[in-house]
Each structure stands twice: as C-alpha cells, then as structure tokens.
N, C-alpha and C. Protein backbone atom coordinates (compact mmCIF):
# COMPACT_ATOMS: atom_id res chain seq x y z
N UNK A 1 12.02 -76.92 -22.48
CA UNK A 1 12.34 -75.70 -23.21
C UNK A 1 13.39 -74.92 -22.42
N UNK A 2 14.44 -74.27 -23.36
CA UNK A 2 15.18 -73.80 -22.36
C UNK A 2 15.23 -72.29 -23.28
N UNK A 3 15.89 -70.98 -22.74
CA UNK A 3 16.22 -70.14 -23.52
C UNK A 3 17.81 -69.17 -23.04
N UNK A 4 18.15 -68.67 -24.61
CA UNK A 4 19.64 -68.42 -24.34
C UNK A 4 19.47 -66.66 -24.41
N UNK A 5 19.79 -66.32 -23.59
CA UNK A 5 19.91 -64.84 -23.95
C UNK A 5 21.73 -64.05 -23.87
N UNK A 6 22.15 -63.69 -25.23
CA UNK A 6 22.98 -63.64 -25.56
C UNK A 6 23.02 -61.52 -26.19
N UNK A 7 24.08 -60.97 -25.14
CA UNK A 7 24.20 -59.67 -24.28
C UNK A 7 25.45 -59.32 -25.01
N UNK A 8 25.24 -58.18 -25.89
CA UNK A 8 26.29 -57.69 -26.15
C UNK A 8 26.79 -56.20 -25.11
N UNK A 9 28.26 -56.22 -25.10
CA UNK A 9 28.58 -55.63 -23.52
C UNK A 9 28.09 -53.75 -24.53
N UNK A 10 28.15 -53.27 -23.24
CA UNK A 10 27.21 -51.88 -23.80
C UNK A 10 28.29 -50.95 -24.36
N UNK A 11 28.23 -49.71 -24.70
CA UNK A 11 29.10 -49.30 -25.21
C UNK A 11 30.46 -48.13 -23.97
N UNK A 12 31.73 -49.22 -24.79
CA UNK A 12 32.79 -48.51 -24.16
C UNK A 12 33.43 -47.50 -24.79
N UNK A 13 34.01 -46.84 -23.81
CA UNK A 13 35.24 -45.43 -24.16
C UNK A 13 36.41 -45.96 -25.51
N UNK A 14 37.12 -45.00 -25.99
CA UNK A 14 38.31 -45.52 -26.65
C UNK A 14 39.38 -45.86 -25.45
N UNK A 15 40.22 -46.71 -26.02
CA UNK A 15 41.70 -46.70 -24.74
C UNK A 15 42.18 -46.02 -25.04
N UNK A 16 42.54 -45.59 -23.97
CA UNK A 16 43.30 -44.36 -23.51
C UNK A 16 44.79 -44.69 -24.00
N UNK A 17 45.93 -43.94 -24.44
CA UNK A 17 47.43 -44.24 -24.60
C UNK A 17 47.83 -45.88 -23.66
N UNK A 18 48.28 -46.29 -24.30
CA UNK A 18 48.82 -47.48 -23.36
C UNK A 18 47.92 -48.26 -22.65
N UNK A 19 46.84 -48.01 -22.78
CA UNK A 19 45.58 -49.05 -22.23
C UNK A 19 44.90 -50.21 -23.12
N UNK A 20 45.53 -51.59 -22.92
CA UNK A 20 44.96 -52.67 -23.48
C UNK A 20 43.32 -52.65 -23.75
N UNK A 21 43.20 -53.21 -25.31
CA UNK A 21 41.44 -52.86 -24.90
C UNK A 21 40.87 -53.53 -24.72
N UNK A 22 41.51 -54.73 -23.87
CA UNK A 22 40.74 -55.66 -22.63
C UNK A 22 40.35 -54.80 -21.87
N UNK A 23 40.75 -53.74 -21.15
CA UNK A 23 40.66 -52.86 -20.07
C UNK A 23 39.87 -51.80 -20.18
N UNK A 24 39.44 -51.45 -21.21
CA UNK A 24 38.59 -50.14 -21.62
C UNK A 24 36.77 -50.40 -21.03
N UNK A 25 36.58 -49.26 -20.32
CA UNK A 25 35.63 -48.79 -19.13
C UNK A 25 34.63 -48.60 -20.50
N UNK A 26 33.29 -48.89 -19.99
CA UNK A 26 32.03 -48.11 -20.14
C UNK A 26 32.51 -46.72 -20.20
N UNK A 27 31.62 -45.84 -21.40
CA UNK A 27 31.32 -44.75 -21.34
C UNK A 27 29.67 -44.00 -20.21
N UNK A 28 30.05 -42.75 -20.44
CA UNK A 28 28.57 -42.56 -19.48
C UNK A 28 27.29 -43.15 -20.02
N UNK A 29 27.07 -43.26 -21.51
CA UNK A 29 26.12 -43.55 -22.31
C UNK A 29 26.13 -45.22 -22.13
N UNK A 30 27.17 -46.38 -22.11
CA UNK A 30 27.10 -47.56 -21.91
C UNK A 30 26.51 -47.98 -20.08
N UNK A 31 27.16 -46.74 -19.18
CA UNK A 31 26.20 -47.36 -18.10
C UNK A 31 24.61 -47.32 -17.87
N UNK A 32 24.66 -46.11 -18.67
CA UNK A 32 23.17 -46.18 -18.80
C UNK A 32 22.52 -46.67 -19.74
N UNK A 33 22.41 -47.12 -20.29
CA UNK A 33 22.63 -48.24 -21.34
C UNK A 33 21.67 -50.12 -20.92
N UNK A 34 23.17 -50.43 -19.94
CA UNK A 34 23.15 -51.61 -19.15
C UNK A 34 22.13 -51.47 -18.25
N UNK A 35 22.13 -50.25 -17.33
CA UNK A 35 20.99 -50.21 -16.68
C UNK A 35 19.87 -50.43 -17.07
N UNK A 36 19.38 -49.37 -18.29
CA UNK A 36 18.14 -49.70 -19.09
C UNK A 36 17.48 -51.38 -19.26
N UNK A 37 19.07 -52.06 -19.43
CA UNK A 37 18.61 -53.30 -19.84
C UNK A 37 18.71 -54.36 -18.85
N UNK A 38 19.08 -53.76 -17.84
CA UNK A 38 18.56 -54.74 -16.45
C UNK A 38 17.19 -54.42 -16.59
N UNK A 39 17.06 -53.38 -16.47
CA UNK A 39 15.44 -52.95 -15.89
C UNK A 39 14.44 -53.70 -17.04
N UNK A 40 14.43 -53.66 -18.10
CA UNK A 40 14.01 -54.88 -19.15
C UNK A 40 13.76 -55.58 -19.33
N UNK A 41 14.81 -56.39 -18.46
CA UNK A 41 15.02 -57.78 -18.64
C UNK A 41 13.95 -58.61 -17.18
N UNK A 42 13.76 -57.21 -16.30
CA UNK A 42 13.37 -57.99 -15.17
C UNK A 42 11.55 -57.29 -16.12
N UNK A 43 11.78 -56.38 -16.27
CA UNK A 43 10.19 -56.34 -16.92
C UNK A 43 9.65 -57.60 -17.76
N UNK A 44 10.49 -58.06 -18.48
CA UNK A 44 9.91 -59.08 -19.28
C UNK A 44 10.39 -60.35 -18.74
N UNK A 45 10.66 -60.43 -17.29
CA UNK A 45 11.27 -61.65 -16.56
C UNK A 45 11.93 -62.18 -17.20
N UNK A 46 12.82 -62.30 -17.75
CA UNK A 46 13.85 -62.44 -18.41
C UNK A 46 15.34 -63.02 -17.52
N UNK A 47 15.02 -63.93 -16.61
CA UNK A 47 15.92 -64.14 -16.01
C UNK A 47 16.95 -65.16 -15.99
N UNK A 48 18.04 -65.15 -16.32
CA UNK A 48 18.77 -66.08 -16.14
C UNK A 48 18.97 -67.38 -15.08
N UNK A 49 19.42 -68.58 -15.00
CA UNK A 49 19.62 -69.38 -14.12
C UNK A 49 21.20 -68.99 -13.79
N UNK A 50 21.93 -68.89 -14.82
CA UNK A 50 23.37 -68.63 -14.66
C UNK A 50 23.73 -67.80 -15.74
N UNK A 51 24.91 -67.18 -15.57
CA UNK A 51 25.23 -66.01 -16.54
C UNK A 51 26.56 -66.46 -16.45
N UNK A 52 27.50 -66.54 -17.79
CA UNK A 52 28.86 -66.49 -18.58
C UNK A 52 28.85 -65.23 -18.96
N UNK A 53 30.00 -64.32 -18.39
CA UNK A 53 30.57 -63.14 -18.50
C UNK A 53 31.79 -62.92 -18.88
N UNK A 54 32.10 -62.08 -20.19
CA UNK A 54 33.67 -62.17 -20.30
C UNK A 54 34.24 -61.27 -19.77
N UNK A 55 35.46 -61.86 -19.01
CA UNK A 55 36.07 -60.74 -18.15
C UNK A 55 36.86 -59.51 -18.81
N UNK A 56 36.54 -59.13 -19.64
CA UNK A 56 36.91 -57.71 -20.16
C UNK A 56 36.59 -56.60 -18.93
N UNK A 57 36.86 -55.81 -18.96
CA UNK A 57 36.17 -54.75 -17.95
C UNK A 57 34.84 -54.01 -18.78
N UNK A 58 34.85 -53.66 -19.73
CA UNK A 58 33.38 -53.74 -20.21
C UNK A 58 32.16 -54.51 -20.53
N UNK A 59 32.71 -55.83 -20.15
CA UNK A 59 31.84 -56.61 -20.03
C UNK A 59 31.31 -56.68 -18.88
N UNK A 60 32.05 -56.78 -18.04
CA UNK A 60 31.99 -57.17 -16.48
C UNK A 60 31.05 -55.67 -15.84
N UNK A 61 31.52 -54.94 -16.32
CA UNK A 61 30.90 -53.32 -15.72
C UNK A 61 29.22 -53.16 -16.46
N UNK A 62 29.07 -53.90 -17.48
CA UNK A 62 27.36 -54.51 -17.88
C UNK A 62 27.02 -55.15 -17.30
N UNK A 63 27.61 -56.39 -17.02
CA UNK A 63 26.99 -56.82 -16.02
C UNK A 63 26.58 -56.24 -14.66
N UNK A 64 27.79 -55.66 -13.82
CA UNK A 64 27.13 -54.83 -12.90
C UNK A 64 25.67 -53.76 -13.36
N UNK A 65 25.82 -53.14 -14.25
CA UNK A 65 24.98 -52.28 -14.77
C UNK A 65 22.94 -53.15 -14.67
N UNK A 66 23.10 -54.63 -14.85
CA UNK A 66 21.89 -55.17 -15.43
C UNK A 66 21.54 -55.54 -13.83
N UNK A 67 22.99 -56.27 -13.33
CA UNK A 67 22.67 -56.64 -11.82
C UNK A 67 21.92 -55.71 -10.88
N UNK A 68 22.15 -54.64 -10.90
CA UNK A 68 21.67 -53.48 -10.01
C UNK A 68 20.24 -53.29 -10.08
N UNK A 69 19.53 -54.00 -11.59
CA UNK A 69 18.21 -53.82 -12.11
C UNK A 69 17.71 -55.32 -11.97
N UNK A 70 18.13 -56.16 -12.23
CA UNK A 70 17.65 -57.52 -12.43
C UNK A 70 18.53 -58.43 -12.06
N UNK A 71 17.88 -59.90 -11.70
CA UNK A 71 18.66 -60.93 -10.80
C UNK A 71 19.34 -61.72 -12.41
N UNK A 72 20.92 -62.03 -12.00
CA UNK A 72 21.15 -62.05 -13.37
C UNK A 72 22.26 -64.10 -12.82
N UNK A 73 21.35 -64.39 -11.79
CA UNK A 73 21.49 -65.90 -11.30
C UNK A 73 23.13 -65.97 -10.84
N UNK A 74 23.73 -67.39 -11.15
CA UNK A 74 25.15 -67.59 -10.84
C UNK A 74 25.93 -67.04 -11.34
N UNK A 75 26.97 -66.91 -11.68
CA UNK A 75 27.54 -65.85 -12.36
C UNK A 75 29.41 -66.39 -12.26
N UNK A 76 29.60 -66.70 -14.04
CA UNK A 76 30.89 -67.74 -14.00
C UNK A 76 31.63 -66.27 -15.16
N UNK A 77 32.89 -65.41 -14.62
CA UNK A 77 33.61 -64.58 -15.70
C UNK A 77 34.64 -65.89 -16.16
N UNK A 78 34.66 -66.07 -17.28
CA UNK A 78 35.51 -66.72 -18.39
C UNK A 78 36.56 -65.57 -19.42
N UNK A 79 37.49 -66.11 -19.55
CA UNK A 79 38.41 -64.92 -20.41
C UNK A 79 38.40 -65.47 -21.33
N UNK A 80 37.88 -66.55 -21.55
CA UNK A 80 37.75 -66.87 -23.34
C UNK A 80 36.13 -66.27 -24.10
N UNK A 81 35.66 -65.86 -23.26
CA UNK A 81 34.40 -65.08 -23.85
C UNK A 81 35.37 -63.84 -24.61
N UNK A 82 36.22 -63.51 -24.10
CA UNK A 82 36.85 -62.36 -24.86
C UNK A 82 37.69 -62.74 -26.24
N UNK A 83 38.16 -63.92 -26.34
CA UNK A 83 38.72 -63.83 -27.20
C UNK A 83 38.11 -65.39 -28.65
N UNK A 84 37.18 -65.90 -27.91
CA UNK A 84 37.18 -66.84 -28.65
C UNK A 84 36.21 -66.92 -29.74
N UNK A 85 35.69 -67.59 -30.88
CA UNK A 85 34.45 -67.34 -31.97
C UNK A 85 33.30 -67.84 -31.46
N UNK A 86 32.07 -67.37 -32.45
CA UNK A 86 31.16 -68.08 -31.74
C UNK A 86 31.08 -69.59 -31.95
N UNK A 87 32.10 -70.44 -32.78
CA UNK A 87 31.56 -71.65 -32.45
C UNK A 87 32.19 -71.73 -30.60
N UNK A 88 33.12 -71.24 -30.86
CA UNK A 88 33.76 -71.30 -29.30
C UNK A 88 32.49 -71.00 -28.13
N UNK A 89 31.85 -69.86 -28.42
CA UNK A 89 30.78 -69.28 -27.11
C UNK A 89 29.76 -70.80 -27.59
N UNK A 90 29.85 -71.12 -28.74
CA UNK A 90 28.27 -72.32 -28.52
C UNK A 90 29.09 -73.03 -27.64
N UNK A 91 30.37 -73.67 -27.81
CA UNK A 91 31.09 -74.87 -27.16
C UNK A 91 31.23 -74.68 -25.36
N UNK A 92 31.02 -73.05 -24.58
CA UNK A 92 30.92 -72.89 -23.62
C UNK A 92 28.95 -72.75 -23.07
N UNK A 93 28.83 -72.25 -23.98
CA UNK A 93 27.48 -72.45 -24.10
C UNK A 93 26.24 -73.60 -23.63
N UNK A 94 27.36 -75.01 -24.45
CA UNK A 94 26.69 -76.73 -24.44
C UNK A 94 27.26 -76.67 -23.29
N UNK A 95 28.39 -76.59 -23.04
CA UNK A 95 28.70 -77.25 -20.96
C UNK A 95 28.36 -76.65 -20.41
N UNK A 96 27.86 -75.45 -20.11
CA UNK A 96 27.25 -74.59 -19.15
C UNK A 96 25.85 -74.86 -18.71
N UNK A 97 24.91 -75.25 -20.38
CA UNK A 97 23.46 -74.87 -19.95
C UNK A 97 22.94 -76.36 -19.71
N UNK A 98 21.43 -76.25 -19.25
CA UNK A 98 20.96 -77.09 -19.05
C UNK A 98 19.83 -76.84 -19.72
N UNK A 99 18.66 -77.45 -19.34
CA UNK A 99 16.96 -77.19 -19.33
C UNK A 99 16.50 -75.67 -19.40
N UNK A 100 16.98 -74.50 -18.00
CA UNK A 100 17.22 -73.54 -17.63
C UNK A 100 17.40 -72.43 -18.75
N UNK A 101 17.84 -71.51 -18.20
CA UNK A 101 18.28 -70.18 -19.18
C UNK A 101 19.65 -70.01 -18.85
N UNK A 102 20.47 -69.08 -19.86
CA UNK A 102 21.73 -68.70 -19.48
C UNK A 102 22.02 -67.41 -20.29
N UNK A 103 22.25 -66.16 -19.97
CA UNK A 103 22.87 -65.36 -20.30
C UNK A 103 24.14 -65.53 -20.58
N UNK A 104 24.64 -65.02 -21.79
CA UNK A 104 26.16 -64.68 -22.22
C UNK A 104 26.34 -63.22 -22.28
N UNK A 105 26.91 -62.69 -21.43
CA UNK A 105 27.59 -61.08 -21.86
C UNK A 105 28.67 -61.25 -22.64
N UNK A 106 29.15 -60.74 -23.94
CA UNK A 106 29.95 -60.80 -24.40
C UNK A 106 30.54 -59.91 -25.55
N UNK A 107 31.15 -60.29 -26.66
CA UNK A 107 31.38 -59.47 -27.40
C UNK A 107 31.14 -59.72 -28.84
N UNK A 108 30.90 -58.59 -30.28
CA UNK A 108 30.75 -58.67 -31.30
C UNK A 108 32.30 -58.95 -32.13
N UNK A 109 32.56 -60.01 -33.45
CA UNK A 109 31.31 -60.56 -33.92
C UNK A 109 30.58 -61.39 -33.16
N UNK A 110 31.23 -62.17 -32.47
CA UNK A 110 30.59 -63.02 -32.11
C UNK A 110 29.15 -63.55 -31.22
N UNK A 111 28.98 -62.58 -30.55
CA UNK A 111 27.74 -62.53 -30.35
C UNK A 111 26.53 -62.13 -31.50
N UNK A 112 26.85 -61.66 -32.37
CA UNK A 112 25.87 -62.09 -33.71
C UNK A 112 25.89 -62.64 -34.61
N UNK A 113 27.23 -63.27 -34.50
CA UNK A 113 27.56 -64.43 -35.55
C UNK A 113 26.68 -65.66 -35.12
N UNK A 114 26.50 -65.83 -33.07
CA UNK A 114 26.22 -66.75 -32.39
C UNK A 114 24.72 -66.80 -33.09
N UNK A 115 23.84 -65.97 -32.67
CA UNK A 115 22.40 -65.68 -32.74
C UNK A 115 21.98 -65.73 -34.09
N UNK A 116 22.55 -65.63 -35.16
CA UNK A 116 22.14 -65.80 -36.70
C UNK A 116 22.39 -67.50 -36.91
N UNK A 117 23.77 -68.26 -36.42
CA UNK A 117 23.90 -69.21 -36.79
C UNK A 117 22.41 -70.26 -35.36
N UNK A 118 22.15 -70.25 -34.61
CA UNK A 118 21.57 -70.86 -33.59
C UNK A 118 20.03 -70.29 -34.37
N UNK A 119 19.85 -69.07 -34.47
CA UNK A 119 18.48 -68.88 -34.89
C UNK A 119 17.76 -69.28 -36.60
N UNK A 120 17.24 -70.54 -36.71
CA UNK A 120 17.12 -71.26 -37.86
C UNK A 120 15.75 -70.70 -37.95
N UNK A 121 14.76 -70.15 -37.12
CA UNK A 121 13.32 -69.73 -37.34
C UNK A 121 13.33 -68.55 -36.09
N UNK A 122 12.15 -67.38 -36.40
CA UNK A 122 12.30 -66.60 -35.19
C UNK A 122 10.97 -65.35 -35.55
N UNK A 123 11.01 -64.79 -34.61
CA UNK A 123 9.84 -63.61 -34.55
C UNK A 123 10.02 -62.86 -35.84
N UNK A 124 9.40 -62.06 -36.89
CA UNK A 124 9.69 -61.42 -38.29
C UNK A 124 10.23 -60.36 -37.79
N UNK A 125 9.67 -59.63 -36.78
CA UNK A 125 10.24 -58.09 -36.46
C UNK A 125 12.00 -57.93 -35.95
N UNK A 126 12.33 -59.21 -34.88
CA UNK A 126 13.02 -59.33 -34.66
C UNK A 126 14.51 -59.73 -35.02
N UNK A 127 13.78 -60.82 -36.37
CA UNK A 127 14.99 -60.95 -37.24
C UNK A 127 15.27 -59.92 -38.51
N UNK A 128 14.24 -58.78 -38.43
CA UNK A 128 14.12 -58.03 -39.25
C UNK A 128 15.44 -57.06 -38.82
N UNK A 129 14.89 -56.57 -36.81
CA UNK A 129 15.98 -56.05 -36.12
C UNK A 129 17.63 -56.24 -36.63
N UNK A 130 17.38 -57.88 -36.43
CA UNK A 130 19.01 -58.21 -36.32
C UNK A 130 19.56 -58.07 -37.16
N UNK A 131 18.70 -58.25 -38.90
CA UNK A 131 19.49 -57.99 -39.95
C UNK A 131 20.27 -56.65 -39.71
N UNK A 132 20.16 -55.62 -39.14
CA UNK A 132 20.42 -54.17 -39.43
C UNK A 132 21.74 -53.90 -38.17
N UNK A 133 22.03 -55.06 -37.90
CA UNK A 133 23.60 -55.29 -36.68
C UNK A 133 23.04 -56.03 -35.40
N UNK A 134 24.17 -55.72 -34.84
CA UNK A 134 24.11 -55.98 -33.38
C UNK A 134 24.69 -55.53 -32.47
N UNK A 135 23.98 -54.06 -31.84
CA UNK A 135 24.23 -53.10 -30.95
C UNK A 135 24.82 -53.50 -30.32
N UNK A 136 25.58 -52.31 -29.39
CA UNK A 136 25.98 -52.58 -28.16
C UNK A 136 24.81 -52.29 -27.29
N UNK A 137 24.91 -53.12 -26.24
CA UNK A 137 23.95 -53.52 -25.34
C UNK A 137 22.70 -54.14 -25.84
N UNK A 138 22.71 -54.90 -27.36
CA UNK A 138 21.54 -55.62 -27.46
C UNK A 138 21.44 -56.91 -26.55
N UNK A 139 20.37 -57.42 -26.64
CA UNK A 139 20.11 -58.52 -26.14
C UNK A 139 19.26 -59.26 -27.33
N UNK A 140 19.55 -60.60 -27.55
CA UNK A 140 19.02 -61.56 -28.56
C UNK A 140 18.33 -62.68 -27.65
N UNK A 141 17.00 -62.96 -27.73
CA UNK A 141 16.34 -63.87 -26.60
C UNK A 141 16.01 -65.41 -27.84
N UNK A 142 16.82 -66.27 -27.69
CA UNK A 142 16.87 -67.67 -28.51
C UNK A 142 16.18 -68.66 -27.91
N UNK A 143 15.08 -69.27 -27.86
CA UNK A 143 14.41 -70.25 -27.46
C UNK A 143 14.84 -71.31 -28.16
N UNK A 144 15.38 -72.67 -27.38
CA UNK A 144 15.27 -73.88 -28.01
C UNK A 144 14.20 -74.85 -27.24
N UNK A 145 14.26 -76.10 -27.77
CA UNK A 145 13.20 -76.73 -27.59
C UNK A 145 13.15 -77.79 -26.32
N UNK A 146 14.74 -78.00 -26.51
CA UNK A 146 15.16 -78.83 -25.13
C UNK A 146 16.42 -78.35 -24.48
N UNK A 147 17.12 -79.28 -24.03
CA UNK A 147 18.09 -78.56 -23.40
C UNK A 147 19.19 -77.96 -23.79
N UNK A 148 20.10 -76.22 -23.75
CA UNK A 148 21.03 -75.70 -24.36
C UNK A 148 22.39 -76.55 -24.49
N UNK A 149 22.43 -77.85 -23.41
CA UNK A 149 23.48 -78.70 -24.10
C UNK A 149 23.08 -78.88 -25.49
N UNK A 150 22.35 -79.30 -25.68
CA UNK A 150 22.31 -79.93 -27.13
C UNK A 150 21.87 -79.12 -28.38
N UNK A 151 21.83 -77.76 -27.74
CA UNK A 151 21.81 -76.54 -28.62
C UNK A 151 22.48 -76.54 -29.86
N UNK A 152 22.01 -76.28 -31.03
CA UNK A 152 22.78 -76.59 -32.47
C UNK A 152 22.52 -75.28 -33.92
N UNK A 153 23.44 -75.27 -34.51
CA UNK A 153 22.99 -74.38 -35.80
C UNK A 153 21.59 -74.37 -36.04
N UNK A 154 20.62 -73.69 -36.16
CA UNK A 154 19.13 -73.64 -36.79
C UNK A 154 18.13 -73.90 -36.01
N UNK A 155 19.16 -74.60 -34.32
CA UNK A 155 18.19 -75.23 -33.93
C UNK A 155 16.95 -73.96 -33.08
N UNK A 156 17.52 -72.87 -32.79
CA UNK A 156 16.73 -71.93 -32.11
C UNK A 156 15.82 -71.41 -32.70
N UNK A 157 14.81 -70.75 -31.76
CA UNK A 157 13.51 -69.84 -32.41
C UNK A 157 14.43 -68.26 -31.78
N UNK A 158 14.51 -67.26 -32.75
CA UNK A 158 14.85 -66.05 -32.22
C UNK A 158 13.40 -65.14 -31.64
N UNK A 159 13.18 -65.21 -30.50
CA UNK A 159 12.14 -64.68 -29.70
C UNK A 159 11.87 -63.21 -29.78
N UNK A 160 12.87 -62.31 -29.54
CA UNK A 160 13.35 -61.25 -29.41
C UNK A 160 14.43 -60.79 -29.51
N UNK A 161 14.29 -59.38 -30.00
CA UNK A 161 15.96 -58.83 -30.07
C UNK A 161 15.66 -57.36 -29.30
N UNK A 162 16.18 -56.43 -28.95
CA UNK A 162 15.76 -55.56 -28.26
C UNK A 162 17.63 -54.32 -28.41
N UNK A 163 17.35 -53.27 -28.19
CA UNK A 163 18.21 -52.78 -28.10
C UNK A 163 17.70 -51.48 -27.77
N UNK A 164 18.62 -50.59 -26.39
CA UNK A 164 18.03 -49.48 -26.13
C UNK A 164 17.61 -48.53 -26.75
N UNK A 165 18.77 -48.24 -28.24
CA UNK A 165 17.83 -46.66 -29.03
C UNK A 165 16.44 -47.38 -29.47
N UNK A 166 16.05 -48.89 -29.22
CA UNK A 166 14.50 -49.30 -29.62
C UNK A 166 13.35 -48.92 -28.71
N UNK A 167 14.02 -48.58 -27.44
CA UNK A 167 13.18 -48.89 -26.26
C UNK A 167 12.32 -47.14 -25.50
C-alpha cells in the first residue's frame, strides 16, 4: 500500500508591478496557513518518504511553512510542477514513487484535476469536501493499493481531504 498526498501551495499575495507570478510570496494568512498544515500532518502522521515541490516561491515557502511542523522526507523542487497538467504531475508522480508515500506541493488546476482523476472510490465526507474546490493549502490524502509507480485513473481510494477554514 502506498499513499499520495497531494498539497495545494497556501495562499499567495497579488504580484506586485513587474513581478512574474512565478515569484509571488505567501501572504500573512498563507504562512499561517502552511504552518497549520505541517502541524496536521504530523498529528495524523502523515508523513512523506519524499516530497516533489514546485519551485515557484509560493510553493517552496509552504513547504518551508509544513517543514518547521512536520518531517516532510527527501525533498526534489522540479519547475515543471509549475507549469505542467496533471497528467504531467501523475507522469512525475509514477517515477518518483514507490511502495512509500510522496507528497506533491503544487498548484491548481492541477492538483484537483490530479485527485478527482486518481480518486475512483473514497471517504463520502471527503469527496463531498472536494466537490466544493480545492483550497489553497488543502491537502488530498489518496491511498492506492500497490505501488504509486503504477498509480492510474480510478485507481485511488480518496482517504481524506482537509483544508484549514475546516480545521
């Protein structure tokens, strides 16, 4: 059994004049935010073996945010987490994981495009959650049955969804 937990980055500022919005910072409300959901994640042991981070700066600054609260394992920043779909995040997804767990910090749609297409069965409350979006700073907890290489459309159980105004 392995499980995927898939992190949308928490909420950032607007860019500023002339600031790419690759580059756009956490607001005060997104660091605290991330924090919340370190602290969470280590409550419900929730731990990663390795974590895929997209190097946005709001991605990367969640991650610091969860790190400070919870052990969030190896830790690989990719710049195609920023720009690519979710069949793309499954396709980094299959070479990354194993047996293990793996966090993705990343970004919407695609991080709920990922978790609707992977989650074929799942908790009622939770997919009840997801129908209604996918926050910033949610977290979607996807159980499959064997290993996330071979992770596929339907093939996940959606375990949990969680998001701080829930918590």
């Amino acid at each position: 059994m392995s499980k995927l937990y898939l992190l949308r980055h928490a909420k950032a500022g607007w860019a500023l004049p002339g600031m790419r919005d690759y580059d756009r910072p956490l607001d005060a409300s997104g660091v605290a935010d991330a924090e919340t959901m370190g602290a969470v994640m280590r409550a419900c042991n929730y731990i990663p073996d390795l974590t895929l981070c997209s190097n946005a700066k709001r991605a990367r600054q969640t991650l610091e945010g969860l790190a400070g609260h919870t052990d969030t394992g190896r830790v690989l920043f990719l710049e195609t987490l920023y720009s690519e779909d979710a069949a793309g995040y499954l396709n980094l997804i299959r070479g990354n994981g194993g047996p293990g767990s793996l966090l993705v910090v990343g970004h919407n749609p695609m991080t709920e495009d990922l978790t609707i297409a992977l989650s074929g069965d799942g908790d009622e409350a939770a997919r009840g959650m997801l129908n209604h979006g996918f926050p910033t700073s949610g977290l979607a907890v996807v159980r499959f049955p064997g290993s996330l290489a071979n992770a596929s459309q339907g093939t996940g159980y959606l375990e949990t969804f969680l998001s701080p105004a829930d918590l």
